[in-house]
Protein backbone atom coordinates (compact mmCIF):
# COMPACT_ATOMS: atom_id res chain seq x y z
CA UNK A 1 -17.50 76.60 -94.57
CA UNK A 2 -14.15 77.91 -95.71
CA UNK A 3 -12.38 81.21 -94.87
CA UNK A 4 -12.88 83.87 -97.22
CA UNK A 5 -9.66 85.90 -98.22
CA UNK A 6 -9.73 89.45 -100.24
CA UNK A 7 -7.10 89.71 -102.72
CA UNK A 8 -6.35 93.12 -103.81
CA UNK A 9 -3.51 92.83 -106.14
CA UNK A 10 -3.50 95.15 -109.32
CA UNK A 11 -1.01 92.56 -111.43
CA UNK A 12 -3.56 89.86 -112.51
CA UNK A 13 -1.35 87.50 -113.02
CA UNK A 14 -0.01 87.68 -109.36
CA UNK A 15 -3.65 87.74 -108.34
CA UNK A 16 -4.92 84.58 -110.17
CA UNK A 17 -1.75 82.80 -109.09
CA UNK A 18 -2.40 83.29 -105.85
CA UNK A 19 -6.34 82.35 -106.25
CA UNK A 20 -5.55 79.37 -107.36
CA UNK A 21 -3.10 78.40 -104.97
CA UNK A 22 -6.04 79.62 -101.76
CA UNK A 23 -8.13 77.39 -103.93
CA UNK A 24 -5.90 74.65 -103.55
CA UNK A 25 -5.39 75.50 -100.07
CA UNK A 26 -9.21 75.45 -99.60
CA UNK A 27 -9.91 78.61 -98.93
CA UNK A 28 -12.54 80.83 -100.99
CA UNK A 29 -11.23 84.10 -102.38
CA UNK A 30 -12.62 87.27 -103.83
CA UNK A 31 -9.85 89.66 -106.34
CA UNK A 32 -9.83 93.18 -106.92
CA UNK A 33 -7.68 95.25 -108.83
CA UNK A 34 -7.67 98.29 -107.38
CA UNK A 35 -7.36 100.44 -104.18
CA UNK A 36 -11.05 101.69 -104.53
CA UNK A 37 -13.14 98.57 -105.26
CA UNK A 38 -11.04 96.71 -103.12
CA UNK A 39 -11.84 99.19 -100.36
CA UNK A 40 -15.05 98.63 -101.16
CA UNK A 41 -15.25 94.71 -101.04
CA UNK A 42 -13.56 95.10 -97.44
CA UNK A 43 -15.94 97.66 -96.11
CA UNK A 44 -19.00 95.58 -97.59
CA UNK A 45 -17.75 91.98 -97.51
CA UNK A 46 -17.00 89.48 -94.18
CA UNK A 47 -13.51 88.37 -94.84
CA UNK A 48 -11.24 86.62 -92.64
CA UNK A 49 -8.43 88.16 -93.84
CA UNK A 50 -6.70 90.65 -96.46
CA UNK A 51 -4.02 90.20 -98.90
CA UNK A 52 -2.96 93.97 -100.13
CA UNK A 53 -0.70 95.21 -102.31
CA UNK A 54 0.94 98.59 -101.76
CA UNK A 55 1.15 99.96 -105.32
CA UNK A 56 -2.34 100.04 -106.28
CA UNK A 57 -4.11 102.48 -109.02
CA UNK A 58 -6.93 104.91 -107.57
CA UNK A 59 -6.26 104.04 -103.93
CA UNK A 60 -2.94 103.57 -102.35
CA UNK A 61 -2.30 100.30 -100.48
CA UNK A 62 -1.63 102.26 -97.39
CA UNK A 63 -4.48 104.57 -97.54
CA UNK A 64 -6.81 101.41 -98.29
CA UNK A 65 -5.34 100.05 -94.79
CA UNK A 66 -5.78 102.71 -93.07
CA UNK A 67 -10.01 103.42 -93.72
CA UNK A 68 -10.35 99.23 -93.38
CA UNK A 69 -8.86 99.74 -89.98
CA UNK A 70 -11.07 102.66 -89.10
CA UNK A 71 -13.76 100.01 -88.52
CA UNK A 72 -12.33 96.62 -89.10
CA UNK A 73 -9.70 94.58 -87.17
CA UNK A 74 -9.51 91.85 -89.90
CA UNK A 75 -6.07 90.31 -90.43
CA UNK A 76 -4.06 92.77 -93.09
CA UNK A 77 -0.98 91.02 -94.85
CA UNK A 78 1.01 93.39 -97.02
CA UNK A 79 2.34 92.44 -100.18
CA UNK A 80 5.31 94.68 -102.00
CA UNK A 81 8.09 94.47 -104.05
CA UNK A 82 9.59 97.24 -101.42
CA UNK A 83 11.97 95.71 -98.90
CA UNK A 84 13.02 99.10 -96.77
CA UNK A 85 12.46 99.21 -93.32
CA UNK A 86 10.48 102.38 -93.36
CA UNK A 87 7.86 100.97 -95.72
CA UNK A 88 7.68 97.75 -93.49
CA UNK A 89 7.76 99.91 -90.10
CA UNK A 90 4.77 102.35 -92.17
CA UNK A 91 2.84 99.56 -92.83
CA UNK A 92 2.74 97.99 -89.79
CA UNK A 93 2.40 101.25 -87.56
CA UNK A 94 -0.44 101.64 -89.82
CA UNK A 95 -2.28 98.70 -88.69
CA UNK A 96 -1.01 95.63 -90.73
CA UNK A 97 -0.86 92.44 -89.85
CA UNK A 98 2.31 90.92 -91.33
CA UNK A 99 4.83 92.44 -94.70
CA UNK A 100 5.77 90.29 -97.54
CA UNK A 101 7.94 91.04 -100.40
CA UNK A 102 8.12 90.17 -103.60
CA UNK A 103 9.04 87.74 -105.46
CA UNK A 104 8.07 85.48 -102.44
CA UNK A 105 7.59 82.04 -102.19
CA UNK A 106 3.73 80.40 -101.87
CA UNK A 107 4.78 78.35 -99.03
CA UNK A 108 5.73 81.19 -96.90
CA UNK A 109 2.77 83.16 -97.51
CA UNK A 110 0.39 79.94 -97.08
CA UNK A 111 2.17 80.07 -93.58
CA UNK A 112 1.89 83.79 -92.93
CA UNK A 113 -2.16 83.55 -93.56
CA UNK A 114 -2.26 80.28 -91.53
CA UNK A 115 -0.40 82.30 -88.70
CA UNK A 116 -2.34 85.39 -88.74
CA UNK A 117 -5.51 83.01 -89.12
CA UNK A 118 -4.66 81.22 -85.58
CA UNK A 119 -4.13 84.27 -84.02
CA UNK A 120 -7.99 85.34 -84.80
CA UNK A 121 -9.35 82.15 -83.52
CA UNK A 122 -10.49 81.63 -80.34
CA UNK A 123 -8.66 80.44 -77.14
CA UNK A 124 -8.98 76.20 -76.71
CA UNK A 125 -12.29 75.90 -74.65
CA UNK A 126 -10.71 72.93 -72.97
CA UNK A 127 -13.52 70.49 -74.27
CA UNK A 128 -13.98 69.68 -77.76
CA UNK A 129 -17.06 67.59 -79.08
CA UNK A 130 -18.43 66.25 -82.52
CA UNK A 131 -20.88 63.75 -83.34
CA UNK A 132 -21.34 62.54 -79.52
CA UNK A 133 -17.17 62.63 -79.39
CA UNK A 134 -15.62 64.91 -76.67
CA UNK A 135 -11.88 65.44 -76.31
CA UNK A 136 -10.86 66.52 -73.12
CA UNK A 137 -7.66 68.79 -73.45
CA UNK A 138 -6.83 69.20 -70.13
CA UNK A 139 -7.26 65.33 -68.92
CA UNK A 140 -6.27 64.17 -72.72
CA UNK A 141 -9.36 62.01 -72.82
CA UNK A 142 -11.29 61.32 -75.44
CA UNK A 143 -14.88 59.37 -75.45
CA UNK A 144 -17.53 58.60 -78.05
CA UNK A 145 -20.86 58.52 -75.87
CA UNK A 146 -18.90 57.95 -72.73
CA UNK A 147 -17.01 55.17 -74.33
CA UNK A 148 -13.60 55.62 -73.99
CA UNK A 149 -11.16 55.83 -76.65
CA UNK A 150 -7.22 54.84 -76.45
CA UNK A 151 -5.09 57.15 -78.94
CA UNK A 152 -1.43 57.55 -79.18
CA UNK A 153 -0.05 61.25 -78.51
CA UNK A 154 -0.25 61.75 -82.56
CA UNK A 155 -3.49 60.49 -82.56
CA UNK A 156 -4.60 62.80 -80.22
CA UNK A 157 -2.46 65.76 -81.49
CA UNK A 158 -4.05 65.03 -84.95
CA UNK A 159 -7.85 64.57 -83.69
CA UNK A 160 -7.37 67.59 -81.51
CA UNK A 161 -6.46 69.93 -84.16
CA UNK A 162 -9.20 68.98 -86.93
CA UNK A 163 -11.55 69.27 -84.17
CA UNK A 164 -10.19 72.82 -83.17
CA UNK A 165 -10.73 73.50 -87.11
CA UNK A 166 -14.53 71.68 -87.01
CA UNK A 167 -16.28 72.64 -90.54
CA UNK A 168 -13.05 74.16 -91.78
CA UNK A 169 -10.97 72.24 -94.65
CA UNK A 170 -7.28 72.01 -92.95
CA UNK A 171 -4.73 70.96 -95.88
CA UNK A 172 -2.39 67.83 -95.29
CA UNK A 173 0.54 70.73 -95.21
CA UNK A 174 -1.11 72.79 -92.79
CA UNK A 175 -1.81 69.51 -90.36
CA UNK A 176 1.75 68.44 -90.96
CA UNK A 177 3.03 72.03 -89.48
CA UNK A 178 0.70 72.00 -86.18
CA UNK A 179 0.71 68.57 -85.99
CA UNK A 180 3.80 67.36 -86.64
CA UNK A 181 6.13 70.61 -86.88
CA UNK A 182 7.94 72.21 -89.13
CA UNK A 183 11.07 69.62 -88.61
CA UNK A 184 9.21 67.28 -89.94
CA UNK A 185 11.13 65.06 -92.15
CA UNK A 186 8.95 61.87 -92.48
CA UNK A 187 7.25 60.16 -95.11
CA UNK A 188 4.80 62.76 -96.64
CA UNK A 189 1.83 60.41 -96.41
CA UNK A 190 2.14 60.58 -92.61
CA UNK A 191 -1.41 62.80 -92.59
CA UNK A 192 -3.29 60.22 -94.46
CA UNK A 193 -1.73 57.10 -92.59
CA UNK A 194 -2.75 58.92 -89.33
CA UNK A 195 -5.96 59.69 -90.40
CA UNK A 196 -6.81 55.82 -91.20
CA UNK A 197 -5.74 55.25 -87.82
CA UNK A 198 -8.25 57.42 -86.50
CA UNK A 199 -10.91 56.32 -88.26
CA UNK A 200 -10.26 52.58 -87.38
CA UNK A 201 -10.44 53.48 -83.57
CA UNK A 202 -13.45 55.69 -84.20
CA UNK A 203 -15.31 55.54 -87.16
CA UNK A 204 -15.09 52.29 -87.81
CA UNK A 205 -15.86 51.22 -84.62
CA UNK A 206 -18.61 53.52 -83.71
CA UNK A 207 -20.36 53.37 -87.10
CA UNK A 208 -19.87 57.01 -87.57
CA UNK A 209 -18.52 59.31 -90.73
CA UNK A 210 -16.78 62.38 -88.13
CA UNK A 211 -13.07 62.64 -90.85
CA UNK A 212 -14.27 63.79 -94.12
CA UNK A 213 -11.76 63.85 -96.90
CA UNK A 214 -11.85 66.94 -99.28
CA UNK A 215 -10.07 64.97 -102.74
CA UNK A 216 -6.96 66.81 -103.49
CA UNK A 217 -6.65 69.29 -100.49
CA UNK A 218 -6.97 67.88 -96.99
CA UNK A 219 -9.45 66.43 -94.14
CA UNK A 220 -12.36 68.25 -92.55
CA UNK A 221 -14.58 67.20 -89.20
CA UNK A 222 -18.30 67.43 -89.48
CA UNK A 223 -20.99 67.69 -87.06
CA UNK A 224 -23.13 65.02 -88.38
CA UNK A 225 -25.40 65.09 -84.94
């Protein structure tokens, strides 16, 4: 199941862009055009997180963040074309999650959700299963039925994070930022190389389909047991 993001942007342009580029991204997304429906959609809908602009028609951006967070604590990212710190400092006294300002670039709003996402989930439970496969994050272990299987740190690292995200689609670009860091300046294909590697030592070998691949966005563990 992916995360569901509200997108209340009244320039539809701005909005579809950035549907398309969630889409991409694998995440499912609902637009509104306006302060008061997309009040409504928040109040009504279960969203993982906001996108809101500040210059809306019918209900201002602030006023629309301030009823959501009479009763919600869903992540609120702010989008503007105003840049002054008292709009910033309003907007996150008022309860926001994160500011943006436009023009921005995709890539550092992608990141912006992704970090207000992680900050939602919850805490590592130390032990992480899937299909009769438990990693062990304290002891870096990791079995299939008790069987015990041998990963490199990468491996691991890689296995561990899909498996933190189970049922969620995680893009190649999100995996190479947790995974590998934003320094990163391998080959691009690192994510899928990795991935093949992980399958050898475990699905291959255990007869098992636990990495799924979503065509076009990224990889996805499934609990097929």
């Amino acid at each position: 199941m992916s995360l569901k993001i509200l997108i209340i942007e009244d320039e539809e342009k701005i909005a579809r862009f950035i549907e398309l580029e969630l889409g991409y991204e694998g995440y499912t997304t609902t637009k509104a055009f306006d302060g008061r429906t997309g009040l409504e959609l928040a109040e009504t809908g279960e969203f993982d997180l906001v996108l809101l602009d500040v210059m809306l028609p019918k209900l201002s951006g602030m006023e629309v963040l301030r009823r959501i967070r009479r009763t919600s604590s869903v992540p609120i990212i702010m989008l503007t074309a105003r840049d002054s710190v008292v709009d910033k400092v309003s907007g996150l006294d008022s309860g926001a999650s994160d500011y943006i300002t436009k023009p921005f670039a995709i890539e550092e709003l992608l990141a912006r959700i992704r970090t207000a996402l992680r900050k939602t989930m919850p805490e590592d439970p130390g032990v992480l299963s899937a299909s009769g496969l438990l990693l062990d994050t304290s002891r870096r272990t990791v079995t299939m039925m008790g069987n015990p299987i041998d990963l490199t740190k990468r491996e691991f690292d890689l296995l561990h994070f899909l498996l933190k995200n189970k049922g969620l689609v995680v893009s190649r670009e999100a995996l190479l930022e947790n995974v590998w860091g934003f320094d990163f300046t391998g080959e691009t294909n690192a994510v899928d190389v990795y991935v093949r590697f992980l399958r050898g030592k475990i699905d291959e070998v255990f007869d098992i389909k636990l990495i799924h691949t979503v065509r076009g966005v990224g990889y996805v563990i499934k609990d097929e047991r």
